[in-house]
C-alpha atoms as a PDB file:
ATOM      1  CA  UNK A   1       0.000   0.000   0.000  1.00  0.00           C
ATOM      2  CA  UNK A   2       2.576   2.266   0.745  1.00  0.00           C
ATOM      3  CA  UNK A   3       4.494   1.243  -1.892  1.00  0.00           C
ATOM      4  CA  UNK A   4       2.238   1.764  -4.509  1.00  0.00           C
ATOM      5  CA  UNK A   5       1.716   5.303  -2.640  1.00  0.00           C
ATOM      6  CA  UNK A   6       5.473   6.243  -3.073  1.00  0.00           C
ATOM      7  CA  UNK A   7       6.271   4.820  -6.576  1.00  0.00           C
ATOM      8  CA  UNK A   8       3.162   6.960  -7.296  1.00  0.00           C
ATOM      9  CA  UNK A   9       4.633  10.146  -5.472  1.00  0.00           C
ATOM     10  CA  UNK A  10       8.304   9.639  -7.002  1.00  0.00           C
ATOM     11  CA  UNK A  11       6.271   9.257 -11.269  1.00  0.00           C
ATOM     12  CA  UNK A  12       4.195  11.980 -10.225  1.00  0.00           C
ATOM     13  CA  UNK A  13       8.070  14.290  -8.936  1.00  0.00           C
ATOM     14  CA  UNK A  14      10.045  12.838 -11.885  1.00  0.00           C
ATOM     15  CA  UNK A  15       7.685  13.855 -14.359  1.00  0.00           C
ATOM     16  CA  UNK A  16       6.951  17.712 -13.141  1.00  0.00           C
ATOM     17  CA  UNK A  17      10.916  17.816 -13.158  1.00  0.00           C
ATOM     18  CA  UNK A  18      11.467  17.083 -16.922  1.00  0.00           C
ATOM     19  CA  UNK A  19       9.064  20.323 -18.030  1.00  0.00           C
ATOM     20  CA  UNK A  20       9.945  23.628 -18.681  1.00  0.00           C
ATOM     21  CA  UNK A  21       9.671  26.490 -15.863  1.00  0.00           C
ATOM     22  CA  UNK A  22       6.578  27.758 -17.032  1.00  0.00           C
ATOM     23  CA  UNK A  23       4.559  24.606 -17.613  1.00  0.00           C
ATOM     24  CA  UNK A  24       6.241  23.570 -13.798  1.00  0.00           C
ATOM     25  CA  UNK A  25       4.699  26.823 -12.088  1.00  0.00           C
ATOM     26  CA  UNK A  26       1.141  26.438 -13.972  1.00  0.00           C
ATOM     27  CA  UNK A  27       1.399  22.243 -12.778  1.00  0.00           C
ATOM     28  CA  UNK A  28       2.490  23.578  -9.434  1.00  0.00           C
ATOM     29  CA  UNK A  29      -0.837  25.986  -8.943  1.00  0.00           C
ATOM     30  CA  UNK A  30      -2.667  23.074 -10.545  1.00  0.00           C
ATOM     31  CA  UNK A  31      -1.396  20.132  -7.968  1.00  0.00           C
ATOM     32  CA  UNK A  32      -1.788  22.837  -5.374  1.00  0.00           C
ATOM     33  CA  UNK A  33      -5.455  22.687  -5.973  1.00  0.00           C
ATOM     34  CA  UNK A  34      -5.618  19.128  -6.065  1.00  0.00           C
ATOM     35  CA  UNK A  35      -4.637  18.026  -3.371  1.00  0.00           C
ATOM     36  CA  UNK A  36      -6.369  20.794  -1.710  1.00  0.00           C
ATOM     37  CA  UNK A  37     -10.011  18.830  -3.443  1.00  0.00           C
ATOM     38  CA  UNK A  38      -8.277  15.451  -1.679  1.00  0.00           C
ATOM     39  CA  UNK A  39      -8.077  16.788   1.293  1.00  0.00           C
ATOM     40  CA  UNK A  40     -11.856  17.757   1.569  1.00  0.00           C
ATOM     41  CA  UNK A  41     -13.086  15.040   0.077  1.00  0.00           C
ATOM     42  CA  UNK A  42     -11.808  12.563   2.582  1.00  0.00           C
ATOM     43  CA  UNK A  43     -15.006  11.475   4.639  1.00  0.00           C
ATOM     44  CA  UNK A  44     -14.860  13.089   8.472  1.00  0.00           C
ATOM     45  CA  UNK A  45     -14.496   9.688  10.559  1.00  0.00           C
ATOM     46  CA  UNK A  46     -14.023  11.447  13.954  1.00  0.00           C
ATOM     47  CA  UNK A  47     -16.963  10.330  16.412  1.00  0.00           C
ATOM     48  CA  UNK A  48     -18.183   7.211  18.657  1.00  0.00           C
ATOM     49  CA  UNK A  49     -18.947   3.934  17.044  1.00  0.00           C
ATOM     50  CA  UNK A  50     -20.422   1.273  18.626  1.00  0.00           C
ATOM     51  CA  UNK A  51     -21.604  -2.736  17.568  1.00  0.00           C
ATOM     52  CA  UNK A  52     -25.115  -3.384  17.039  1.00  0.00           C
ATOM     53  CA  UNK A  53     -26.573  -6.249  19.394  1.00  0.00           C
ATOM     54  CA  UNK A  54     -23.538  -8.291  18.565  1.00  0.00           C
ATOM     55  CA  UNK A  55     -23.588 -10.070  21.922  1.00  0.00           C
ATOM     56  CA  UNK A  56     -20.157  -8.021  22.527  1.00  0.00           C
ATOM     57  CA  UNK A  57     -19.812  -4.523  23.972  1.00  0.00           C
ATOM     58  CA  UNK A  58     -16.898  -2.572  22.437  1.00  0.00           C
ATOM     59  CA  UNK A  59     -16.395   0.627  21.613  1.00  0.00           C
ATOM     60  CA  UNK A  60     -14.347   2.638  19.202  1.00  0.00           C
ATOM     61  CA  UNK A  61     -13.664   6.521  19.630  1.00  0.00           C
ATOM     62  CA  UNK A  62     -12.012   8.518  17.375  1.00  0.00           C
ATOM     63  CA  UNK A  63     -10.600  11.658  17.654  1.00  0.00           C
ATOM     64  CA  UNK A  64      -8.345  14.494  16.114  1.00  0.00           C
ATOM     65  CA  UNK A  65      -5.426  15.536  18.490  1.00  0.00           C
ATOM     66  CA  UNK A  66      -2.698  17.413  17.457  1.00  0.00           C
ATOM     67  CA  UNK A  67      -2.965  16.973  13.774  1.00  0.00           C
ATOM     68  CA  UNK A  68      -3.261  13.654  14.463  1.00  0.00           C
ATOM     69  CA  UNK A  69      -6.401  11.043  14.271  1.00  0.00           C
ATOM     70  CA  UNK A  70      -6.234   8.627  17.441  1.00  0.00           C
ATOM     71  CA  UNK A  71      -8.166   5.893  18.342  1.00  0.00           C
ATOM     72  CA  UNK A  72      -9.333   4.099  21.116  1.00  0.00           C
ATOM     73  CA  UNK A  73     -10.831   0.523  21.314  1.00  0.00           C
ATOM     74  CA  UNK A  74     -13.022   0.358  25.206  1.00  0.00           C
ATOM     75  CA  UNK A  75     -14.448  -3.149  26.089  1.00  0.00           C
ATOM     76  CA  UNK A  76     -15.016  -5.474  29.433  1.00  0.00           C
ATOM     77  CA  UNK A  77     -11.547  -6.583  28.498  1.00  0.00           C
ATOM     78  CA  UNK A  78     -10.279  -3.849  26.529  1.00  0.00           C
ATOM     79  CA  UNK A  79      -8.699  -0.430  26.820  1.00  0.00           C
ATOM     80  CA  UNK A  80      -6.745  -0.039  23.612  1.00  0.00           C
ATOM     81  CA  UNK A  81      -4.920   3.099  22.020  1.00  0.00           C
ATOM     82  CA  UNK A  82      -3.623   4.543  18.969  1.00  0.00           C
ATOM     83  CA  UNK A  83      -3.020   6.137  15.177  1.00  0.00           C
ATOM     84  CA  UNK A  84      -5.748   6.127  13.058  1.00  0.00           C
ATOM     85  CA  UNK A  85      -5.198   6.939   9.339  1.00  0.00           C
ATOM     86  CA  UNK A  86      -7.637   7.623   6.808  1.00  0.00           C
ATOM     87  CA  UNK A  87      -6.795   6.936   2.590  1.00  0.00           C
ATOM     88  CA  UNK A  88      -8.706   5.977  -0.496  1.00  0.00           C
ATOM     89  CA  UNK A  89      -7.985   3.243  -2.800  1.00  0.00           C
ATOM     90  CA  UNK A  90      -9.840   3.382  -5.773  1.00  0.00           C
ATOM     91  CA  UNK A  91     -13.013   5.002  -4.332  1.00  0.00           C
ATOM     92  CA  UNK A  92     -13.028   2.998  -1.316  1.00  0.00           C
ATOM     93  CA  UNK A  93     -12.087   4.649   1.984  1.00  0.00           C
ATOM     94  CA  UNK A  94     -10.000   3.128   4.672  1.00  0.00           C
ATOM     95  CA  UNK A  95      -9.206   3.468   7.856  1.00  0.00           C
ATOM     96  CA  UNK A  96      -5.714   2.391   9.355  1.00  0.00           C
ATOM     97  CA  UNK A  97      -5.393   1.289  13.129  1.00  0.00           C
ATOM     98  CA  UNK A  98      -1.413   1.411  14.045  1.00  0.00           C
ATOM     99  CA  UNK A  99      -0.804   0.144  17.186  1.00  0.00           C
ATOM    100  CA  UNK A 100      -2.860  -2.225  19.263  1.00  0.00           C
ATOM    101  CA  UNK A 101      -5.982  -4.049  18.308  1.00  0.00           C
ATOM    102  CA  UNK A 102      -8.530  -6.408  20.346  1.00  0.00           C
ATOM    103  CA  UNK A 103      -6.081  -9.140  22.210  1.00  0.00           C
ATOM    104  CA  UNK A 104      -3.323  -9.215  19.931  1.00  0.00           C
ATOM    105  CA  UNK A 105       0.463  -7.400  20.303  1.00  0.00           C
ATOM    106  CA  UNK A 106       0.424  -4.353  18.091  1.00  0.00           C
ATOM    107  CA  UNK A 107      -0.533  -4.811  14.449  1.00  0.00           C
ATOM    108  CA  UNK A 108      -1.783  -2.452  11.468  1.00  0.00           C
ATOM    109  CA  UNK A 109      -5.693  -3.389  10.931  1.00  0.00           C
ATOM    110  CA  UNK A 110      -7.288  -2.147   8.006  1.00  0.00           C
ATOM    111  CA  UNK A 111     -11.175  -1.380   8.023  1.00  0.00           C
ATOM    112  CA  UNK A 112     -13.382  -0.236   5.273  1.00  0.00           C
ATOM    113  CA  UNK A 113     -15.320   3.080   5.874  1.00  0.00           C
ATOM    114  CA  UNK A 114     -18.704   3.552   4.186  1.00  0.00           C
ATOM    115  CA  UNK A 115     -21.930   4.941   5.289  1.00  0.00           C
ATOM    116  CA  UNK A 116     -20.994   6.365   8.471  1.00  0.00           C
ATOM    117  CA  UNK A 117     -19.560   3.006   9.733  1.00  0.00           C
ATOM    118  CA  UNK A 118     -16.464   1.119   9.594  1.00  0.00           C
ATOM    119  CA  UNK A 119     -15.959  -2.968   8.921  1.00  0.00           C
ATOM    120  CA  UNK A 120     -13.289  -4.598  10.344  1.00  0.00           C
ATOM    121  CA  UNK A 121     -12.427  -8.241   9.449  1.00  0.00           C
ATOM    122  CA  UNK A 122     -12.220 -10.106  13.065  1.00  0.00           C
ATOM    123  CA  UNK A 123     -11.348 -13.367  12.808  1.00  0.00           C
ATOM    124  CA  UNK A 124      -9.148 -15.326   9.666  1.00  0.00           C
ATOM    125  CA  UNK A 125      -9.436 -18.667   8.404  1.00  0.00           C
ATOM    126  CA  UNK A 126      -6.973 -21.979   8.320  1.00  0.00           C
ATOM    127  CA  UNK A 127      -4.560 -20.395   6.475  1.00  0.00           C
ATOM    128  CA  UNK A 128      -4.360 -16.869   7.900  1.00  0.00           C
ATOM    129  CA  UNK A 129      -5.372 -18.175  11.603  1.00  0.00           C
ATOM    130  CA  UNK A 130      -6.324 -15.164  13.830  1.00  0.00           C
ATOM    131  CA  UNK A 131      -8.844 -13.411  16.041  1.00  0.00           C
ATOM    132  CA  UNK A 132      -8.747  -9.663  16.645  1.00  0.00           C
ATOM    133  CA  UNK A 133     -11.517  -9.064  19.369  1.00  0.00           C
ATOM    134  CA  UNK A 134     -12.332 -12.195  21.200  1.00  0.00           C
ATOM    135  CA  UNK A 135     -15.430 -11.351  22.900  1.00  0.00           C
ATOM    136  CA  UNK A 136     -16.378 -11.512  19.541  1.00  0.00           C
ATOM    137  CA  UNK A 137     -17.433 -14.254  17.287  1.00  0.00           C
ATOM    138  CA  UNK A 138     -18.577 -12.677  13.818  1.00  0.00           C
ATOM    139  CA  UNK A 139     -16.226 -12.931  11.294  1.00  0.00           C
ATOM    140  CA  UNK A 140     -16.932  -9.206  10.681  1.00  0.00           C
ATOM    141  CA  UNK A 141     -17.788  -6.809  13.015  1.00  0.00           C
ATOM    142  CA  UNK A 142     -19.261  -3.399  11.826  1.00  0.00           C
ATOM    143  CA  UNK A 143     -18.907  -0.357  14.249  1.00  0.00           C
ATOM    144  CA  UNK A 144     -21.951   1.944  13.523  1.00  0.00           C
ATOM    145  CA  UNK A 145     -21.331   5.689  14.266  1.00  0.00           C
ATOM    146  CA  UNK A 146     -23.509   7.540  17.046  1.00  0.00           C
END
């Protein structure tokens, strides 16, 4: 992901470098705009999500502190903490967890934002064995914005 984010970044660099000065100061105004359009497009996850009659009480928070998204994850057995990161891959928005999640030593988690809510995949399968939030047994759990 990141990759594909830099490769992106350094065809985007080497290919305002090889025009002339005036083309680079009209492409400069122009990516100027841009990414001011990105910027304000990306959806506003801040707020309190919780899980619909799952059987599991957790809750997710998150909030903007200096600069910064930050989430935390509150549960019976719970009290988790820390960067969360919002990006778009082709139309879909995303939402990165860095640090801790459910009972596991930190990890990046990846969860899909749509509709005001944000679906995390939980638990993995035979080959990819794990289990993010063990109080809970769905396979995916969706935390629904207040």
């Amino acid at each position: 992901m990141y990759r594909k984010f830099f490769i992106v970044i350094l065809m985007v660099t080497l290919g305002f470098s090889c025009k002339n000065a005036d083309n680079n100061n009209d492409s400069s105004k122009e990516q100027d705009i841009n990414l001011q359009n990105s910027k304000t497009d990306m959806p506003d996850v801040t707020g309190y999500y919780q899980l619909p009659e799952l059987g599991c009480n957790i809750a997710l928070t998150i909030v903007k502190e200096n600069g910064l998204l930050k989430y935390y994850f509150k549960g019976e057995h719970l009290d988790l903490e820390g960067i969360a990161i919002v990006h778009v891959e082709e139309d879909i928005y995303y939402v990165t967890f860095d640090g801790p999640i459910g009972n596991t030593p930190p990890k990046t988690v990846m969860g899909q934002y749509k509709d005001n809510s944000i679906t995390i995949q939980n638990t993995g399968n035979t080959m990819n064995n794990f289990h993010y939030f063990l109080d809970c047994g769905d396979k995916y759990l969706e935390f629904k914005k207040n």
